[in-house]
PDB file of N, CA and C in Angstrom:
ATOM      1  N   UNK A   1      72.130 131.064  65.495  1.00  0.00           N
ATOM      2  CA  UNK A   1      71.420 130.471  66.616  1.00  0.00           C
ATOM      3  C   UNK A   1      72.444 129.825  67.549  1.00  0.00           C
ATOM      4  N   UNK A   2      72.120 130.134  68.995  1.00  0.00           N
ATOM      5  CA  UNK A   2      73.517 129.309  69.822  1.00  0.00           C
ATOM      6  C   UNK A   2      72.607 127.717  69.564  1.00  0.00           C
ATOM      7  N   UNK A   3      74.064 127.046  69.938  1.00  0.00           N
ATOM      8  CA  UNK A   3      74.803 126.106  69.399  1.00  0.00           C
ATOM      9  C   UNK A   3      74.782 124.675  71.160  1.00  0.00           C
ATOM     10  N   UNK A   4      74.615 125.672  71.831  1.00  0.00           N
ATOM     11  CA  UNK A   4      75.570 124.978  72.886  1.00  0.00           C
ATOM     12  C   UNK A   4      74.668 125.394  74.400  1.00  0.00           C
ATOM     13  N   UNK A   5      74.439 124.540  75.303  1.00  0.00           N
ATOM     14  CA  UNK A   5      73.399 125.184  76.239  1.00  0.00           C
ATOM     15  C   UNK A   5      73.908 126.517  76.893  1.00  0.00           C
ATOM     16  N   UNK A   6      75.859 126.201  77.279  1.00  0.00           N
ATOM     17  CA  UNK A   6      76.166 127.939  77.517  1.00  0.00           C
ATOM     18  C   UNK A   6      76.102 128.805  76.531  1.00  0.00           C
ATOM     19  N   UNK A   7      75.993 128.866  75.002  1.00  0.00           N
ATOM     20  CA  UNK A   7      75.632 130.244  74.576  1.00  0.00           C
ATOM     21  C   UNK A   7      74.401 130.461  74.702  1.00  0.00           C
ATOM     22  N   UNK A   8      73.295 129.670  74.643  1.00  0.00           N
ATOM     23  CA  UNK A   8      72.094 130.244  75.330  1.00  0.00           C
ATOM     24  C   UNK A   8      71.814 130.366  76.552  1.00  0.00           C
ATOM     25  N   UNK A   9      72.845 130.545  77.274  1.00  0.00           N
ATOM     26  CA  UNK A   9      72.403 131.150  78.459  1.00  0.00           C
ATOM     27  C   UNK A   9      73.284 132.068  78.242  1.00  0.00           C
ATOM     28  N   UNK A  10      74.424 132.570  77.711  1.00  0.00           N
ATOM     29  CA  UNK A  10      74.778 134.189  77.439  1.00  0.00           C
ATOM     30  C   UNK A  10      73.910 134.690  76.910  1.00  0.00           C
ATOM     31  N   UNK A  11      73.181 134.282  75.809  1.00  0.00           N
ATOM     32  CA  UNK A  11      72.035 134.357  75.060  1.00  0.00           C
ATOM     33  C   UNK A  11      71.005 135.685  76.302  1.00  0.00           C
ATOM     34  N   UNK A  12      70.809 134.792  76.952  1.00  0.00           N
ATOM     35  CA  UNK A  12      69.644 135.066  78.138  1.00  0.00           C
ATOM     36  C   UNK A  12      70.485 135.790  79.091  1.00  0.00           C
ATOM     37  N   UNK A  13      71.588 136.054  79.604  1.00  0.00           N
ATOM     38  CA  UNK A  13      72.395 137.235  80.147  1.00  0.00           C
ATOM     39  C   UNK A  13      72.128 137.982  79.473  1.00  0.00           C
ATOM     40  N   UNK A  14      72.631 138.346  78.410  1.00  0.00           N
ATOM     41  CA  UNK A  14      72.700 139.598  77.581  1.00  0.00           C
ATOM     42  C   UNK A  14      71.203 140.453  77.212  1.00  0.00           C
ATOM     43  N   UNK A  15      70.543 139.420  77.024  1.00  0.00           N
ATOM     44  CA  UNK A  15      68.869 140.164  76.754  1.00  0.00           C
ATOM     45  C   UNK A  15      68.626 140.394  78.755  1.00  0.00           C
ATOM     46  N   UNK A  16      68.827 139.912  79.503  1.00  0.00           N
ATOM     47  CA  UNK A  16      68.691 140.144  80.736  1.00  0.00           C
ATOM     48  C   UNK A  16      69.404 141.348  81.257  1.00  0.00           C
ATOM     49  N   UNK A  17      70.561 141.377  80.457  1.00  0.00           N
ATOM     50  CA  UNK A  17      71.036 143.284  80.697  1.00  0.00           C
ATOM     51  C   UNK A  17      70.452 143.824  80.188  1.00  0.00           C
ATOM     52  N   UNK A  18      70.252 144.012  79.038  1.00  0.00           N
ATOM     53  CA  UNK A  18      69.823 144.870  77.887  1.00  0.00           C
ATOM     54  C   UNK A  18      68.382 145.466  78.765  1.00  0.00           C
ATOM     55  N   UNK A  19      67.819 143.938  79.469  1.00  0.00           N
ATOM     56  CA  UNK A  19      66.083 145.294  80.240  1.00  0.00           C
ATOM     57  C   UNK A  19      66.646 145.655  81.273  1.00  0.00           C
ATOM     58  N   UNK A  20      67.386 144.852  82.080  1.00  0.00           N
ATOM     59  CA  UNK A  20      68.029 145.509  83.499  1.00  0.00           C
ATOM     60  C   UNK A  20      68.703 146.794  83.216  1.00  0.00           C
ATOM     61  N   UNK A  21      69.354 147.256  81.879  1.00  0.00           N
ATOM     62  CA  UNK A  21      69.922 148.384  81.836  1.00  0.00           C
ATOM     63  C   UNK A  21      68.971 149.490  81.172  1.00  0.00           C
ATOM     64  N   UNK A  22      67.788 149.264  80.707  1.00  0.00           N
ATOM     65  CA  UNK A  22      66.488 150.123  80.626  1.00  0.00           C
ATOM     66  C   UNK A  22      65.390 150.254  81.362  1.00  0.00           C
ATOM     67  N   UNK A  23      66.045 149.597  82.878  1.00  0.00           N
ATOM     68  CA  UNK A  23      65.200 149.685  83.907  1.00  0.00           C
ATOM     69  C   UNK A  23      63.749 149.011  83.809  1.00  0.00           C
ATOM     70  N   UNK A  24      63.985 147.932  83.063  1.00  0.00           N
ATOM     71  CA  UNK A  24      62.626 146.702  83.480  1.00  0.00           C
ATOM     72  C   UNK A  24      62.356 146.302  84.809  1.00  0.00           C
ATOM     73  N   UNK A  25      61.242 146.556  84.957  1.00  0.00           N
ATOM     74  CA  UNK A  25      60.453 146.122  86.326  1.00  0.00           C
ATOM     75  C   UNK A  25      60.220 144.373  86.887  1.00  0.00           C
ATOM     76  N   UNK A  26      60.261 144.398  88.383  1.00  0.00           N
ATOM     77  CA  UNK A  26      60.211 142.882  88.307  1.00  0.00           C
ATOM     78  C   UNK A  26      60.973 142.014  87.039  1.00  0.00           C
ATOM     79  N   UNK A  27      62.133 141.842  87.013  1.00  0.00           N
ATOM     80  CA  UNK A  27      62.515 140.764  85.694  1.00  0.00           C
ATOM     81  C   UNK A  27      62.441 139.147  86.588  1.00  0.00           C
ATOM     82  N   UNK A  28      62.143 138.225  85.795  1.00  0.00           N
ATOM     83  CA  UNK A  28      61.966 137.111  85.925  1.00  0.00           C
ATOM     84  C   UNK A  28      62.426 136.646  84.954  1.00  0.00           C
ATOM     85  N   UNK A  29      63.047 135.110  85.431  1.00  0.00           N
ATOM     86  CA  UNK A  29      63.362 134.521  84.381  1.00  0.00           C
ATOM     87  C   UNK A  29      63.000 132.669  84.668  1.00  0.00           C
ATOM     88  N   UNK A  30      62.608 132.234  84.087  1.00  0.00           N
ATOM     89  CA  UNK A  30      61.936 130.939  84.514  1.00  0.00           C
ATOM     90  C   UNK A  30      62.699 130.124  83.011  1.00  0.00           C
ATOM     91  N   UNK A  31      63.214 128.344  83.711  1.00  0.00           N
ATOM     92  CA  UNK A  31      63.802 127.517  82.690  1.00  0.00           C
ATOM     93  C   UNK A  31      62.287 126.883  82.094  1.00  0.00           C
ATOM     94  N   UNK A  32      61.958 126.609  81.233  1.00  0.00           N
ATOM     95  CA  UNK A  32      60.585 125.818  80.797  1.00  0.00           C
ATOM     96  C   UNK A  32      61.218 125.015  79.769  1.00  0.00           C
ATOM     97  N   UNK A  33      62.364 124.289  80.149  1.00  0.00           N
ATOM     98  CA  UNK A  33      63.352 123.203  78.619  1.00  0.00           C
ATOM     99  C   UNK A  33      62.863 122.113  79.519  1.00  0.00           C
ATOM    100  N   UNK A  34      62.425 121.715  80.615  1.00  0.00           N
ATOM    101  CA  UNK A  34      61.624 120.304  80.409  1.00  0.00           C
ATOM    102  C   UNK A  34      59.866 120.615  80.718  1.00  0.00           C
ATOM    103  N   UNK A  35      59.346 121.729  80.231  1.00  0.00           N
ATOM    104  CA  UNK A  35      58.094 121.804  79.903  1.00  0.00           C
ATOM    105  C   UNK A  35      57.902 122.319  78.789  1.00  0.00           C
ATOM    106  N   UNK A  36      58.122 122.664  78.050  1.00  0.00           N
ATOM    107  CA  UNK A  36      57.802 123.295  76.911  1.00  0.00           C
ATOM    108  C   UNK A  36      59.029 122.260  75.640  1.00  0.00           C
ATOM    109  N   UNK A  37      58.158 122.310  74.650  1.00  0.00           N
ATOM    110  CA  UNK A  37      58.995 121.930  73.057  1.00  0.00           C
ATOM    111  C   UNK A  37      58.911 123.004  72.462  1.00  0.00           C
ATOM    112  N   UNK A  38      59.200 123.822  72.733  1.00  0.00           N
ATOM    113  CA  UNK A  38      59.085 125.482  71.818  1.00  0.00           C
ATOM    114  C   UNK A  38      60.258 126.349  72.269  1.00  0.00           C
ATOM    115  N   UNK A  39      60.503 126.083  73.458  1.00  0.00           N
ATOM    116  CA  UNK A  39      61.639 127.532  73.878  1.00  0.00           C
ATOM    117  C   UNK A  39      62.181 127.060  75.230  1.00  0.00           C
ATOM    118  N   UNK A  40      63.568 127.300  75.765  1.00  0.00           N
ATOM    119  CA  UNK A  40      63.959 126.865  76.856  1.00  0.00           C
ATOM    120  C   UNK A  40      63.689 127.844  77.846  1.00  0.00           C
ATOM    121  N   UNK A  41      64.000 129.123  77.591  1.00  0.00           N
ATOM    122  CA  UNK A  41      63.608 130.108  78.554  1.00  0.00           C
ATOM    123  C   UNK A  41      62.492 130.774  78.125  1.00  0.00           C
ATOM    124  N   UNK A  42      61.799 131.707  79.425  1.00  0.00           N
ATOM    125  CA  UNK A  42      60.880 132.821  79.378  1.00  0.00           C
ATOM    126  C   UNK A  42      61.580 133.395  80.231  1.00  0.00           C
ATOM    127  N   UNK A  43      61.275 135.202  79.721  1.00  0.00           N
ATOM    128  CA  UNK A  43      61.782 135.777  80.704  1.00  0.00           C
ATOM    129  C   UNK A  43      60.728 136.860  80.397  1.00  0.00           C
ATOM    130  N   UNK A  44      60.448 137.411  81.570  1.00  0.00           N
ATOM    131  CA  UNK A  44      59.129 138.232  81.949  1.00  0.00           C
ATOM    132  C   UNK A  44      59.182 139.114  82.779  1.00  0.00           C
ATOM    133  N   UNK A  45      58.744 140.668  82.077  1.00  0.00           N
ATOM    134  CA  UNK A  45      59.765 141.518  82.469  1.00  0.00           C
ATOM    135  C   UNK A  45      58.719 142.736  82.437  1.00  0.00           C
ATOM    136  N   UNK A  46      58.514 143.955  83.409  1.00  0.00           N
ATOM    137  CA  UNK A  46      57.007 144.889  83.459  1.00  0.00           C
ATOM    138  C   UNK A  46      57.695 146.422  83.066  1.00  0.00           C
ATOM    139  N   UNK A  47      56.639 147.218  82.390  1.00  0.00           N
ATOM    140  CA  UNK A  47      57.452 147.968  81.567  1.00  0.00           C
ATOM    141  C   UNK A  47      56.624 148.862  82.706  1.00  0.00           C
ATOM    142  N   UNK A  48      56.715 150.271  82.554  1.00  0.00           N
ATOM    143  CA  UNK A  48      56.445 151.277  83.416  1.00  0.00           C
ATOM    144  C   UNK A  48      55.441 152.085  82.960  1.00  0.00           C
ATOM    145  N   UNK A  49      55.610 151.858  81.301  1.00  0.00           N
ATOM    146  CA  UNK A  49      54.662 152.849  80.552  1.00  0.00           C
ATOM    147  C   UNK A  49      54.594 152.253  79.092  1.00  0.00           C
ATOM    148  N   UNK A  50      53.510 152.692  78.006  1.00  0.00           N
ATOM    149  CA  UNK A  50      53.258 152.199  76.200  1.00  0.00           C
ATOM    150  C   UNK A  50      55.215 152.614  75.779  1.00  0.00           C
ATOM    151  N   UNK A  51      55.430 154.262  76.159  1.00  0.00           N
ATOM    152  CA  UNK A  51      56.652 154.156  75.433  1.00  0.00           C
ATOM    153  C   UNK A  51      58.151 153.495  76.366  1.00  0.00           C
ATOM    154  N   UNK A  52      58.190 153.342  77.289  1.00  0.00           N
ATOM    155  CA  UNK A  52      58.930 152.185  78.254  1.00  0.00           C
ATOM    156  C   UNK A  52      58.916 150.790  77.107  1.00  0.00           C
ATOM    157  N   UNK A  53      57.882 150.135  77.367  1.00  0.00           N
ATOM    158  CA  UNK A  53      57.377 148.764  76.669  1.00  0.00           C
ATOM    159  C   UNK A  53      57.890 148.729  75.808  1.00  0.00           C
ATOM    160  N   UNK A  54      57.749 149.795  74.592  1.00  0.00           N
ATOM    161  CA  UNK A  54      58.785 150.004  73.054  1.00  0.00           C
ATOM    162  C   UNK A  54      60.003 150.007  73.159  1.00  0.00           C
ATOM    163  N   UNK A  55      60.737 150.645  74.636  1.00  0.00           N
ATOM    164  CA  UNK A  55      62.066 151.082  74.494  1.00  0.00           C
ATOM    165  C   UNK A  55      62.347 149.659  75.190  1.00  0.00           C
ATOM    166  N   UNK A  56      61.894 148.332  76.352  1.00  0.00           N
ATOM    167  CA  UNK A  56      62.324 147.497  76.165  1.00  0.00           C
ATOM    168  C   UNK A  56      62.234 146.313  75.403  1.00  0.00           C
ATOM    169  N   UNK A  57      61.325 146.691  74.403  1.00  0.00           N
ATOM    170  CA  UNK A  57      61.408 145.306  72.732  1.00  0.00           C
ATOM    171  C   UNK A  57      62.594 146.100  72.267  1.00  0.00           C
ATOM    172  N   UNK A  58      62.907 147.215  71.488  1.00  0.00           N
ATOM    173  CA  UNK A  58      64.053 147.174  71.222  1.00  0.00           C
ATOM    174  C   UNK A  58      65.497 147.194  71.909  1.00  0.00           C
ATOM    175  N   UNK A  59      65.372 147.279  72.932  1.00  0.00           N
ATOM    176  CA  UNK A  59      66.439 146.910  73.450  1.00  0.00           C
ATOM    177  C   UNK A  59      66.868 145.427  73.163  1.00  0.00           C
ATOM    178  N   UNK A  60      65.915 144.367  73.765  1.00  0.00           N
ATOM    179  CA  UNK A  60      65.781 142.898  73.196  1.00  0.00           C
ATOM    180  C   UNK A  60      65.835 142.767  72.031  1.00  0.00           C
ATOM    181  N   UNK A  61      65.772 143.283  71.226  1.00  0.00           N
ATOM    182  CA  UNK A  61      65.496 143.419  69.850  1.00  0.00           C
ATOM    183  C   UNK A  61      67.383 143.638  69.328  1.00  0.00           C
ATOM    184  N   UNK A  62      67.508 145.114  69.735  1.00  0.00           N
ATOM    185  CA  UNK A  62      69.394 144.960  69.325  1.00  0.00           C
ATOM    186  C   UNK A  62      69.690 143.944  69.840  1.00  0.00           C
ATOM    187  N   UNK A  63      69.776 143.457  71.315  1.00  0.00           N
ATOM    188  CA  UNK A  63      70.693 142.631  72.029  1.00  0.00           C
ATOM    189  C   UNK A  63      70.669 141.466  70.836  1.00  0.00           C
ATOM    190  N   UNK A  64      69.458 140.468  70.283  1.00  0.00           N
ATOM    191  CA  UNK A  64      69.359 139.479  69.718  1.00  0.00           C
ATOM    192  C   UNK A  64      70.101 140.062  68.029  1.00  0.00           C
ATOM    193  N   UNK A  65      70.095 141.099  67.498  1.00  0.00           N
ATOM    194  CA  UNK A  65      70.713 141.378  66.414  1.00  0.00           C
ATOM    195  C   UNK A  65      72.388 141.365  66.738  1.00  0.00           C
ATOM    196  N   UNK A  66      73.140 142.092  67.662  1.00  0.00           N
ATOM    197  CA  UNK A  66      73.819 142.394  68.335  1.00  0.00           C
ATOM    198  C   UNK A  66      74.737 140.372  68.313  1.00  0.00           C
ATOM    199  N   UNK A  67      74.280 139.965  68.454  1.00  0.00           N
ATOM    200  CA  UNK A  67      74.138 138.723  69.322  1.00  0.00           C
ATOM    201  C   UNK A  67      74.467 137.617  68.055  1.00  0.00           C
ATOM    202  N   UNK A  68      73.686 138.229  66.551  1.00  0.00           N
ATOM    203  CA  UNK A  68      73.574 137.468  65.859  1.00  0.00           C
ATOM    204  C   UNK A  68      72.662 136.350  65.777  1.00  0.00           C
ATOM    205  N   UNK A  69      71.631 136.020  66.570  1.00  0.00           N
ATOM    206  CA  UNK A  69      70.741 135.285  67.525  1.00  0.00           C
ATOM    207  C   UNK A  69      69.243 135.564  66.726  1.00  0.00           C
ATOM    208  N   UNK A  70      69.182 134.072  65.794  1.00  0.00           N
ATOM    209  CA  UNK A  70      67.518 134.689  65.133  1.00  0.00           C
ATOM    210  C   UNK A  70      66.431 134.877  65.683  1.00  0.00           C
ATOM    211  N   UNK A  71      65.439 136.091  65.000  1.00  0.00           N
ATOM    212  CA  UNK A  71      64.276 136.500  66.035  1.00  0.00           C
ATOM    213  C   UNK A  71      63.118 135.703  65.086  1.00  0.00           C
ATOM    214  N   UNK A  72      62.504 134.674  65.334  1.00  0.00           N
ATOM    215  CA  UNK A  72      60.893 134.362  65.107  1.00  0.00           C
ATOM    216  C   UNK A  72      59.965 134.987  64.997  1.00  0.00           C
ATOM    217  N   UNK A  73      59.758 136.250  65.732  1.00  0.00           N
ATOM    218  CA  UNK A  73      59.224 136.578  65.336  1.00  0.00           C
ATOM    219  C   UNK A  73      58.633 138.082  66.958  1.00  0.00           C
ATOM    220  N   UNK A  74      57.573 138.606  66.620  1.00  0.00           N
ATOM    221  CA  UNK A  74      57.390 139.736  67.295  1.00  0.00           C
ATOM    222  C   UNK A  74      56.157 140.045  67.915  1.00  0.00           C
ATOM    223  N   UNK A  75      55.823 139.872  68.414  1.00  0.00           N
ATOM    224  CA  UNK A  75      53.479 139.403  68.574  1.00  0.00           C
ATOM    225  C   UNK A  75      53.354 140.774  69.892  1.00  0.00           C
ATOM    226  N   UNK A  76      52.225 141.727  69.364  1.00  0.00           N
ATOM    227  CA  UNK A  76      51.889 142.472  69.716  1.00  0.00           C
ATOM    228  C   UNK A  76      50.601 143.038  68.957  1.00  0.00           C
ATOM    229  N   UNK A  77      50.107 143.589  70.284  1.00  0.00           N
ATOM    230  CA  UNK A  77      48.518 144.436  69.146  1.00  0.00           C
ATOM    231  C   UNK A  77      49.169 146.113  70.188  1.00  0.00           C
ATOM    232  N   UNK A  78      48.581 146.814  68.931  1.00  0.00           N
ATOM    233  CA  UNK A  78      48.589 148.271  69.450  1.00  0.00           C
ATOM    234  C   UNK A  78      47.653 148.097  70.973  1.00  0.00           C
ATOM    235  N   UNK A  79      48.266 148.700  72.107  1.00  0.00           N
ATOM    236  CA  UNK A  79      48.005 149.332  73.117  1.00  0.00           C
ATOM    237  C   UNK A  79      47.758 147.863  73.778  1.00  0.00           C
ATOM    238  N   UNK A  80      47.939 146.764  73.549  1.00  0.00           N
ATOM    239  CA  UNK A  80      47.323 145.579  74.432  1.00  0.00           C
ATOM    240  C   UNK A  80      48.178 145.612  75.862  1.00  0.00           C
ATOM    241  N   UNK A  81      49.002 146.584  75.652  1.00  0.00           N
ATOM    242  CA  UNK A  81      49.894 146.140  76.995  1.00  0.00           C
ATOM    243  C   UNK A  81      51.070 145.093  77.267  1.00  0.00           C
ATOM    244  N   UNK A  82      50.694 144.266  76.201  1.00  0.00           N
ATOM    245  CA  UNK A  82      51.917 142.826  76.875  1.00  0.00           C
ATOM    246  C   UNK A  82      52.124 142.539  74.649  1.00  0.00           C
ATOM    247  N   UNK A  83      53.401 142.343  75.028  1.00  0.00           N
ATOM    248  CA  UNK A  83      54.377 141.880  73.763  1.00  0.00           C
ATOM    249  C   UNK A  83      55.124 140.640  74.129  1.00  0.00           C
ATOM    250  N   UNK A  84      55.491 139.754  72.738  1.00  0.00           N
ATOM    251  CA  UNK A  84      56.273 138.954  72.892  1.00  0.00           C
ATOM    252  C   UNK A  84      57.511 138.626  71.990  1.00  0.00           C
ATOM    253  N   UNK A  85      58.836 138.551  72.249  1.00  0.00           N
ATOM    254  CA  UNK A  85      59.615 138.528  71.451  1.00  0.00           C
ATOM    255  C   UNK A  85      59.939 137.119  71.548  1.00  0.00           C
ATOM    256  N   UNK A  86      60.037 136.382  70.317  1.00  0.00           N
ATOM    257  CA  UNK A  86      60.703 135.155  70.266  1.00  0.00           C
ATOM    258  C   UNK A  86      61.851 134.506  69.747  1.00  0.00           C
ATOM    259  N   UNK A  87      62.547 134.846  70.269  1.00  0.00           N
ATOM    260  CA  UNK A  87      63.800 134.320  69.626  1.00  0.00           C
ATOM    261  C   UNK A  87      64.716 132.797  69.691  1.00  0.00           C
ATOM    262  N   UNK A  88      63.053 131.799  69.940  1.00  0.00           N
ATOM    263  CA  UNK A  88      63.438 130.622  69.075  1.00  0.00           C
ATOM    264  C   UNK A  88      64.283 129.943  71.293  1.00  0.00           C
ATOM    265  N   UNK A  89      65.120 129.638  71.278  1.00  0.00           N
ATOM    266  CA  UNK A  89      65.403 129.116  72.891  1.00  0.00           C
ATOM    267  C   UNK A  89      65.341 130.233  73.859  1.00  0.00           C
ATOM    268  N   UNK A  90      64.947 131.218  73.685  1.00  0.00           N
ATOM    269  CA  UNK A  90      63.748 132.399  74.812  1.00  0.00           C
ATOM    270  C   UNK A  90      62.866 133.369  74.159  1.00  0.00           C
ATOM    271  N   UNK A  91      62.021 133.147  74.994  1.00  0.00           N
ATOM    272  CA  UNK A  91      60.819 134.200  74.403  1.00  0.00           C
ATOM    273  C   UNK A  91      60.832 135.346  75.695  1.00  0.00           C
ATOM    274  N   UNK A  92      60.665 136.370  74.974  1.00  0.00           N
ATOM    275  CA  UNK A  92      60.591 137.147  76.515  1.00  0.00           C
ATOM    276  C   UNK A  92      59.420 138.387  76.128  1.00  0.00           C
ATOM    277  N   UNK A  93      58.334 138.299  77.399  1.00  0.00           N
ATOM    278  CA  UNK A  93      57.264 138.688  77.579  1.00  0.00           C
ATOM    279  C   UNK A  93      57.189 139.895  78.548  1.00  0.00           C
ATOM    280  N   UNK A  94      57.189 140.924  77.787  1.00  0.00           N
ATOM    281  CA  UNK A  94      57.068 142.344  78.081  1.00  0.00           C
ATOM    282  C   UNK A  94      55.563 142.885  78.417  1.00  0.00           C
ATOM    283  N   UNK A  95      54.894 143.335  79.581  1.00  0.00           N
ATOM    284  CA  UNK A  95      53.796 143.705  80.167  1.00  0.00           C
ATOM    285  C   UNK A  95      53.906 144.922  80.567  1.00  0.00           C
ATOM    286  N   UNK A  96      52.998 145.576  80.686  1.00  0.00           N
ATOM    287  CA  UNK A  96      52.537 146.563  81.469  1.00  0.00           C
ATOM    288  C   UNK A  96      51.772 146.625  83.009  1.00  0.00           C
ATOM    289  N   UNK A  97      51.564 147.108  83.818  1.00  0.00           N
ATOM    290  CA  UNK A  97      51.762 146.305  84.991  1.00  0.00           C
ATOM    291  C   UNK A  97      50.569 145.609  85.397  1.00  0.00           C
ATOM    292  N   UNK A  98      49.410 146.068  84.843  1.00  0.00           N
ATOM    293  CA  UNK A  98      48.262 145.709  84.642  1.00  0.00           C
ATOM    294  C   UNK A  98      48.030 144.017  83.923  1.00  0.00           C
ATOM    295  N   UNK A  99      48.388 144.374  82.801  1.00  0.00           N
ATOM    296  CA  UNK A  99      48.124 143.026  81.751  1.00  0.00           C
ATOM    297  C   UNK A  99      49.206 141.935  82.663  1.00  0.00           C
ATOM    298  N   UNK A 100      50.201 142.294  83.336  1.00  0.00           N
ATOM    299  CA  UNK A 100      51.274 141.388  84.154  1.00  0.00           C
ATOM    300  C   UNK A 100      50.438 140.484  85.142  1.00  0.00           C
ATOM    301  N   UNK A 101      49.916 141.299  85.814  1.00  0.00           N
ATOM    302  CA  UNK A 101      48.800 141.384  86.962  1.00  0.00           C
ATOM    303  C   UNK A 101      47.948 140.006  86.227  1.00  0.00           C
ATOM    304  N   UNK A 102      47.242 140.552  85.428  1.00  0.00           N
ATOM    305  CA  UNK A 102      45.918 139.952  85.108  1.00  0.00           C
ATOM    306  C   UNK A 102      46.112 138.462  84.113  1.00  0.00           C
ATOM    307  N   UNK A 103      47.717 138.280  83.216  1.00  0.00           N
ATOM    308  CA  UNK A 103      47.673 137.402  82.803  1.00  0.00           C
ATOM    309  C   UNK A 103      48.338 136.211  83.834  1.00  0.00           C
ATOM    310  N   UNK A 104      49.196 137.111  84.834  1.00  0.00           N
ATOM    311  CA  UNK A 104      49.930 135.821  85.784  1.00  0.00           C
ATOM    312  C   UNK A 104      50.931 134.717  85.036  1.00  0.00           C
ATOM    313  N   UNK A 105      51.491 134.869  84.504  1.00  0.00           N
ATOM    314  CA  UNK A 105      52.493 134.215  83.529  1.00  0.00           C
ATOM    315  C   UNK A 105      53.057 133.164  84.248  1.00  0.00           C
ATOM    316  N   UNK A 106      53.353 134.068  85.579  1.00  0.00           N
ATOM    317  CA  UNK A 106      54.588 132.852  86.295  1.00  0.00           C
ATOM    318  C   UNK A 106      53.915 131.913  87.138  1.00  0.00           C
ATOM    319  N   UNK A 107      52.299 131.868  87.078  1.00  0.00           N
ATOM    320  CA  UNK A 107      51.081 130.995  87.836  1.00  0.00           C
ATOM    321  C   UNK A 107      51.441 130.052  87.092  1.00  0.00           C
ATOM    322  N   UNK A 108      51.186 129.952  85.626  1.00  0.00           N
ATOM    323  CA  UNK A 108      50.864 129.077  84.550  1.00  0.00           C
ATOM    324  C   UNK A 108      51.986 128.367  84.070  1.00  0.00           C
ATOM    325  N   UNK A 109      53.147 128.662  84.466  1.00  0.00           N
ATOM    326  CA  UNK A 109      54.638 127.787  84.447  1.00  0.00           C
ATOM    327  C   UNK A 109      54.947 128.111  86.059  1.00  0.00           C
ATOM    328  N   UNK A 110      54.190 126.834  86.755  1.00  0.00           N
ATOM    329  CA  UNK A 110      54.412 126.828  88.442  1.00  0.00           C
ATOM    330  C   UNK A 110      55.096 125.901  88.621  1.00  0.00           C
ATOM    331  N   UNK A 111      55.587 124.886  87.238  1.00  0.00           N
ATOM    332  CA  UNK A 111      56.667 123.869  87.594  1.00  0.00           C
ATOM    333  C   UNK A 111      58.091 124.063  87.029  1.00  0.00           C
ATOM    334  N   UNK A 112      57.843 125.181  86.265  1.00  0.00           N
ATOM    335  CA  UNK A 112      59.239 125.623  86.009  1.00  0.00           C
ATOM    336  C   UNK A 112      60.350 125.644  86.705  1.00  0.00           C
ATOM    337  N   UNK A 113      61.913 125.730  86.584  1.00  0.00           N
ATOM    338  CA  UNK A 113      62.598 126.652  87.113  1.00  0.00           C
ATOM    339  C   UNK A 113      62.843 127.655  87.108  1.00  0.00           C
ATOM    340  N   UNK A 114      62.856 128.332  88.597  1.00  0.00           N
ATOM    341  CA  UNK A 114      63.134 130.167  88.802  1.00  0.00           C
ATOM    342  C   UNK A 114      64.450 129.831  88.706  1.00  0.00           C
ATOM    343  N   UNK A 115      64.903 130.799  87.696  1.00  0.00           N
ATOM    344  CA  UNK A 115      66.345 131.565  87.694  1.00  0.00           C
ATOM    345  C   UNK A 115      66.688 132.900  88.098  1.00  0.00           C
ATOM    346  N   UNK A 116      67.428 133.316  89.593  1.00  0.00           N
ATOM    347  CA  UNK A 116      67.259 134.129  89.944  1.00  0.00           C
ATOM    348  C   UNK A 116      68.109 135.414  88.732  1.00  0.00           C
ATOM    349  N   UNK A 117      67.372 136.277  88.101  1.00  0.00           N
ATOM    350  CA  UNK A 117      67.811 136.932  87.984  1.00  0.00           C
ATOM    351  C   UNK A 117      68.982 138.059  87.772  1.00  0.00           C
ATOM    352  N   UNK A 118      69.508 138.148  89.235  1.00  0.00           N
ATOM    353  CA  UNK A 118      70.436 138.512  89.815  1.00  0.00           C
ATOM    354  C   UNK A 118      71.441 138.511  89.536  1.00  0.00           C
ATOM    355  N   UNK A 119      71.638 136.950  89.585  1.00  0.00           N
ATOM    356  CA  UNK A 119      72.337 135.934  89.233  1.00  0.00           C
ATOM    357  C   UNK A 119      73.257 136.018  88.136  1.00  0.00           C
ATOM    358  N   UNK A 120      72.053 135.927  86.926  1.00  0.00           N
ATOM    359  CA  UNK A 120      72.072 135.998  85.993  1.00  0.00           C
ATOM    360  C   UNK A 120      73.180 137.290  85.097  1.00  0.00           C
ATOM    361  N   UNK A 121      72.690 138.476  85.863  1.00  0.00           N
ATOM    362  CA  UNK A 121      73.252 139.594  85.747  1.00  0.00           C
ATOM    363  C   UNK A 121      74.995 139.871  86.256  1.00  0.00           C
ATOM    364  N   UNK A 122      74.807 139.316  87.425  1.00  0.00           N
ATOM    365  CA  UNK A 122      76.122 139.142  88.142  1.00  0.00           C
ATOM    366  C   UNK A 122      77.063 138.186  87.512  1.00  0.00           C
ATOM    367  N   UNK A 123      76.504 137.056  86.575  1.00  0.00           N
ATOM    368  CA  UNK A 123      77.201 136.386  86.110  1.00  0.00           C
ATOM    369  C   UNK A 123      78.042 137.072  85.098  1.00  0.00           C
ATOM    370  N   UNK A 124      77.827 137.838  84.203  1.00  0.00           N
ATOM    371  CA  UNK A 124      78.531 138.365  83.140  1.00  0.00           C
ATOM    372  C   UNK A 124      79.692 139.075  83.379  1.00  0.00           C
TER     373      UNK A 124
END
């Protein structure tokens, strides 16, 4: 588990390539470490298609093995559209563009911080 607020944010680079380099849709990444006691980041990210969605949990999935970085755990129902990986200081919430749409994720953390992305990527 990082240790230190910069390895969790390489932490959150690296799972932020890992969908940027399987072509995740809209990525977002929002700070929720002074709203939430559960996880510092979310990052929320729209898949294109059911087998897209699979190919970006495992991608997140190596990166956090890869990483050495424990996973909590994995929450999904067959065909629901939206998954969640938790790996304890980010959870990152994989949708389909529909269930994205309809749950509004980034409504419901409107006091968060936006982390651009970009950024994020460019940083590494």
């Amino acid at each position: 588990m990082p240790k230190t607020d910069a390895d969790s944010r390489l932490l959150l680079q690296h799972c932020c390539q890992a969908l940027d380099d399987k072509k995740a849709v809209e990525l977002r990444v929002l700070d929720v470490s002074g709203q939430s006691s559960i996880t510092n980041y979310l990052v929320i990210a729209t898949a294109t298609s059911s087998p897209h969605l699979k190919a970006l949990r495992q991608a997140v999935e190596d990166t956090l093995e890869d990483e050495h970085a424990p996973l909590a755990g994995v929450e999904y129902s067959h065909d629901s559209g939206w998954l969640v990986v938790d790996a304890f200081e980010l959870m990152v919430h994989l949708f389909l563009p529909e269930q994205r749409d309809h749950f509004r994720l980034e409504s419901l953390w409107k006091d968060a911080r936006n982390l651009d992305a970009r950024e994020l990527l460019a940083a590494r």
